[in-house]
Protein backbone atom coordinates (compact mmCIF):
# COMPACT_ATOMS: atom_id res chain seq x y z
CA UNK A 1 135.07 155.38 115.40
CA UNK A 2 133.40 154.76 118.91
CA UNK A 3 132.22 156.90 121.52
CA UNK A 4 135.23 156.91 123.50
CA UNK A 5 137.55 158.19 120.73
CA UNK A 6 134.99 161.92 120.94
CA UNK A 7 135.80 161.92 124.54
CA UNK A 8 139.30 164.11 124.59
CA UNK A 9 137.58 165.98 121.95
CA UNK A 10 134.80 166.89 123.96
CA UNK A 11 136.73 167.17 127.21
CA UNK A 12 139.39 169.88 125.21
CA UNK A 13 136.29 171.60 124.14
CA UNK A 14 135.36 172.38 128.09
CA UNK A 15 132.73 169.72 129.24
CA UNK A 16 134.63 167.08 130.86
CA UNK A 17 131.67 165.14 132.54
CA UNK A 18 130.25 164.33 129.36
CA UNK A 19 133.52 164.10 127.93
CA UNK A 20 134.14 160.85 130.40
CA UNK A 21 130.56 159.70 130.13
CA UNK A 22 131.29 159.45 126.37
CA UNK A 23 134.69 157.47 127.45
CA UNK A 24 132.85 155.03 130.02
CA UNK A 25 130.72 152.48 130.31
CA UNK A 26 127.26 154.52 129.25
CA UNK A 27 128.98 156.14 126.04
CA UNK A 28 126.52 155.56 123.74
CA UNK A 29 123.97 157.29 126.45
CA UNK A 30 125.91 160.14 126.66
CA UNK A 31 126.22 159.93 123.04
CA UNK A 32 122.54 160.46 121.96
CA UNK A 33 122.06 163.21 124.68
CA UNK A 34 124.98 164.77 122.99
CA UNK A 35 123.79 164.36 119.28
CA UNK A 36 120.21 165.28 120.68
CA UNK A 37 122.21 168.82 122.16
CA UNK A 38 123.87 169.27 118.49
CA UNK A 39 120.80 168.29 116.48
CA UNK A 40 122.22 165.51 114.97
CA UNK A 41 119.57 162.99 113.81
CA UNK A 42 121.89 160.05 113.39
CA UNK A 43 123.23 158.55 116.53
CA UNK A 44 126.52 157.61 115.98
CA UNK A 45 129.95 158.59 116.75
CA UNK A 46 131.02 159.48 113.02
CA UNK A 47 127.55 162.12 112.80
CA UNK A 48 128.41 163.36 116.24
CA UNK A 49 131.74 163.91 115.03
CA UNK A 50 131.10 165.88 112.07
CA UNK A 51 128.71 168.04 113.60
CA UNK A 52 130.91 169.27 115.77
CA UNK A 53 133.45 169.88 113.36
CA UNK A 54 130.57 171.53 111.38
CA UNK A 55 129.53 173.77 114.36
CA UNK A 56 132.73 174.95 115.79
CA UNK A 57 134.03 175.34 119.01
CA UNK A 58 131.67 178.07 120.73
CA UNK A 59 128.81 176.33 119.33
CA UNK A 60 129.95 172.33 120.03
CA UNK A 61 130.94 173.62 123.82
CA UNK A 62 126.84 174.60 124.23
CA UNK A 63 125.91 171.68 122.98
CA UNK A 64 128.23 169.56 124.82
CA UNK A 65 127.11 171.60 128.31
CA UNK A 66 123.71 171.27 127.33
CA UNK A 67 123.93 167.55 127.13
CA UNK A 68 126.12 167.33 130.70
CA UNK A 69 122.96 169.35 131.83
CA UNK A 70 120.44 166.96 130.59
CA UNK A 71 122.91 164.05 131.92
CA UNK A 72 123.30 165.37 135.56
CA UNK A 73 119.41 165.60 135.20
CA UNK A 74 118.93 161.98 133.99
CA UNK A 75 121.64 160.87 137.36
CA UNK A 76 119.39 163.01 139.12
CA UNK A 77 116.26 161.30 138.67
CA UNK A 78 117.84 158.07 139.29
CA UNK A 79 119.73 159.20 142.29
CA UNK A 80 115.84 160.43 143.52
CA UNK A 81 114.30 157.04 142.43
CA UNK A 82 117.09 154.93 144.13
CA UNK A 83 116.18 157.04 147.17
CA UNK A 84 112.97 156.45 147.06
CA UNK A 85 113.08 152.92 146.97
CA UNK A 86 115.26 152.51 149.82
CA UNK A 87 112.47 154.68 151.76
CA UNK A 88 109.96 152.46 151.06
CA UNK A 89 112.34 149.27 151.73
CA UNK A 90 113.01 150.84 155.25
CA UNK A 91 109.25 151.75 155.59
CA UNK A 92 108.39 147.85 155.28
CA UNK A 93 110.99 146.71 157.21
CA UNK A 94 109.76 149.13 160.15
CA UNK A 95 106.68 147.76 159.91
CA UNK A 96 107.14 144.20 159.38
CA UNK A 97 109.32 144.66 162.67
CA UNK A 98 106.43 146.63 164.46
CA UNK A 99 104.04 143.81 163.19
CA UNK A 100 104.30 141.60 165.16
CA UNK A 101 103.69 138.71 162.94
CA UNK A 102 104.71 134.96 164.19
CA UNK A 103 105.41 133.90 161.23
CA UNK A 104 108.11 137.07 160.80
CA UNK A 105 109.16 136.67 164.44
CA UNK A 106 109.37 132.83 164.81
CA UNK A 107 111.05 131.82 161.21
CA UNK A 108 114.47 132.29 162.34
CA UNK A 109 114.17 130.16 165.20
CA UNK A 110 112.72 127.52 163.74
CA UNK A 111 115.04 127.92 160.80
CA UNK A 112 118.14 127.86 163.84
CA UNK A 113 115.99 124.67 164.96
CA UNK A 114 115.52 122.86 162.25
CA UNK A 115 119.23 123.00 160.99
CA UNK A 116 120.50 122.29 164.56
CA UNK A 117 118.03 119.48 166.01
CA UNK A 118 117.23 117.68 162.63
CA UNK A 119 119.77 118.25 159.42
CA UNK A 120 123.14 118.24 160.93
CA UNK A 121 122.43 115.18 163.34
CA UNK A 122 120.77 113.37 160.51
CA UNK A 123 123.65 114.09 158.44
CA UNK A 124 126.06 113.00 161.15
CA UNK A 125 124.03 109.98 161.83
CA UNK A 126 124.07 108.69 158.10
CA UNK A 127 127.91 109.92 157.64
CA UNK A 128 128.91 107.98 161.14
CA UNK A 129 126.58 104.85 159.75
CA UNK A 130 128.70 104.87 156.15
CA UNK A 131 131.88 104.52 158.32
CA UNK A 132 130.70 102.29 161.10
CA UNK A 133 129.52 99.67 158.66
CA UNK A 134 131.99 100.35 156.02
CA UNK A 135 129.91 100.78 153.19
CA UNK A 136 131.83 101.72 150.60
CA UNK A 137 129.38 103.73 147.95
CA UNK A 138 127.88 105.65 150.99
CA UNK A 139 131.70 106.55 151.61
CA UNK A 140 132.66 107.60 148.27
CA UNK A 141 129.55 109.79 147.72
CA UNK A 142 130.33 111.90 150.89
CA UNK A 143 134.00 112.10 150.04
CA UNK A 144 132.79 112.96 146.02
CA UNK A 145 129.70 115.66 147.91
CA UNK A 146 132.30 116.93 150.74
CA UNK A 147 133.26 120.46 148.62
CA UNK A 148 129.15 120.74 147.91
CA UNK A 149 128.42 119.71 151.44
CA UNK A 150 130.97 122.02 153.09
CA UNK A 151 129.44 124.95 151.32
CA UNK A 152 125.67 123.91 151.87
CA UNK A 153 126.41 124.05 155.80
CA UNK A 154 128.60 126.95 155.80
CA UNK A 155 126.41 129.06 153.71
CA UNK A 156 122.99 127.63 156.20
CA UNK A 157 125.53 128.29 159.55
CA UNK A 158 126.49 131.63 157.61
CA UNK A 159 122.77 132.64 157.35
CA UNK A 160 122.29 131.71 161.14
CA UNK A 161 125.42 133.32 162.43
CA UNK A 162 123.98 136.50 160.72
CA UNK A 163 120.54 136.16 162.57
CA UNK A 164 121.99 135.62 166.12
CA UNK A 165 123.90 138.93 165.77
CA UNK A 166 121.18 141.06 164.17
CA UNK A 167 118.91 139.45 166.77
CA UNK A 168 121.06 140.01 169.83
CA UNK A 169 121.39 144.05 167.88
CA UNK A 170 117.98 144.02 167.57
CA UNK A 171 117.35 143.46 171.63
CA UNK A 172 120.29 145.46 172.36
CA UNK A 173 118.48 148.45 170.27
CA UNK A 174 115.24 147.76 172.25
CA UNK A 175 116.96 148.26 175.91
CA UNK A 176 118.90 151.13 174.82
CA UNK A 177 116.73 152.83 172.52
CA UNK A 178 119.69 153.43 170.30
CA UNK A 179 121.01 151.32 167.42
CA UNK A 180 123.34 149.29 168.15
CA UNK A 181 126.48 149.10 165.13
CA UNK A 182 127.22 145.59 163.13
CA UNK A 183 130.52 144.07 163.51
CA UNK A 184 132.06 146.43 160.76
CA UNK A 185 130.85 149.50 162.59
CA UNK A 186 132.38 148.09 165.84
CA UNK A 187 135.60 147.55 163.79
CA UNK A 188 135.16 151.23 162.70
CA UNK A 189 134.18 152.84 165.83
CA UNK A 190 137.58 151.25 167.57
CA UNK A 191 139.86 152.42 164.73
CA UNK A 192 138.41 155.97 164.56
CA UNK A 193 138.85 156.43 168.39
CA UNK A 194 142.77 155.44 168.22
C-alpha cells in the first residue's frame, strides 16, 4: 500500500486537499501530518490505514481536517519565506543599482567588449587561417567543435542580447520614471489591447 492508494479514501471522507497531497508528489508529507492528526505512531500507509478504519468516519474526517490545517500552515510558512527572500533579492538589487559601483556598472561593457573586439575576431582570424592555408587538422577540429562552438557564441551573444535590452529598459525607466515592460510584456500589452 502507498500513500496515494489512502487518497480517495480520505477525499470520500471530506478533506480533499489532503486527500490530493496524499496522491501527489509530497505524499509521504502529507502522510505523517495525517498519522500525527490520528495519533498513529508508525508512519506508514498500512498504520494510517487502519487507524482510520479503527476511528471511524466522524473521527478520521477531524483528523484528516486537522492535518489539511497543519498542511495549509506548513504552505503558509513557505509561501511567507519564499516572499521574503524575493524582498531581500529586490532589496540588493535596488541597491547594487543605486550603488554606483564600477565594477557593477562597467562589467557588461567590458564583457560586450571583450567578446566583440577580442574572441570572435580571434576566432575568425584562426578559422579564416585553417582555410587559407589548408591545414587540414585545424579544419577537422572546427568542423568536429562547430555544434560546441555554435552554442558557446550563442549562449555569450544570448547573455549580451539580454544586457542591451535590460540596459536600454533600464535608461528608458530613468527618463520616464516608470518601468519600462520586457519583450514578453510588450507582447502582452499589444494582445490585451486588441
Amino acid at each position: 500500500m502507498e500513500w496515494g492508494d489512502l487518497a480517495k479514501t480520505i477525499v470520500a471522507l471530506g478533506a480533499p486537499v489532503i486527500g490530493q497531497a496524499l496522491a501527489g508528489p509530497f505524499g509521504a508529507v502529507a502522510g505523517h501530518l495525517l498519522a500525527q492528526a490520528l495519533g498513529v505512531a508508525e508512519t506508514t500507509p498500512h498504520a494510517v490505514n487502519a487507524a482510520i478504519t479503527a476511528a471511524g468516519p466522524d473521527a478520521a474526517l477531524a483528523a484528516a481536517l486537522l492535518a489539511e490545517e497543519k498542511w495549509a500552515a506548513a504552505i503558509g510558512a513557505e509561501a511567507d519565506a519564499a516572499k521574503a527572500q524575493v524582498v531581500a533579492v529586490a532589496d540588493t538589487q535596488r541597491a547594487e543599482i543605486a550603488s554606483g559601483d564600477l565594477l557593477q556598472r562597467w562589467w557588461r561593457p567590458l564583457y560586450a567588449l571583450e567578446l566583440s573586439m577580442f574572441e570572435c575576431p580571434a576566432f575568425a582570424v584562426t578559422l579564416l587561417h585553417a582555410l587559407w592555408t589548408g591545414f587540414a587538422p585545424a579544419i577537422t577540429g572546427f568542423a568536429t567543435l562547430s555544434g560546441l562552438l555554435m552554442a558557446y557564441f550563442a549562449a555569450r551573444f544570448g547573455v549580451l542580447g539580454v544586457y542591451v535590452s535590460g540596459r536600454t529598459r533600464e535608461k528608458q525607466a530613468a527618463v520616464t520614471g516608470q518601468p519600462v515592460p520586457g519583450v514578453v510584456g510588450q507582447v502582452v500589452k499589444a494582445v490585451t489591447r486588441k
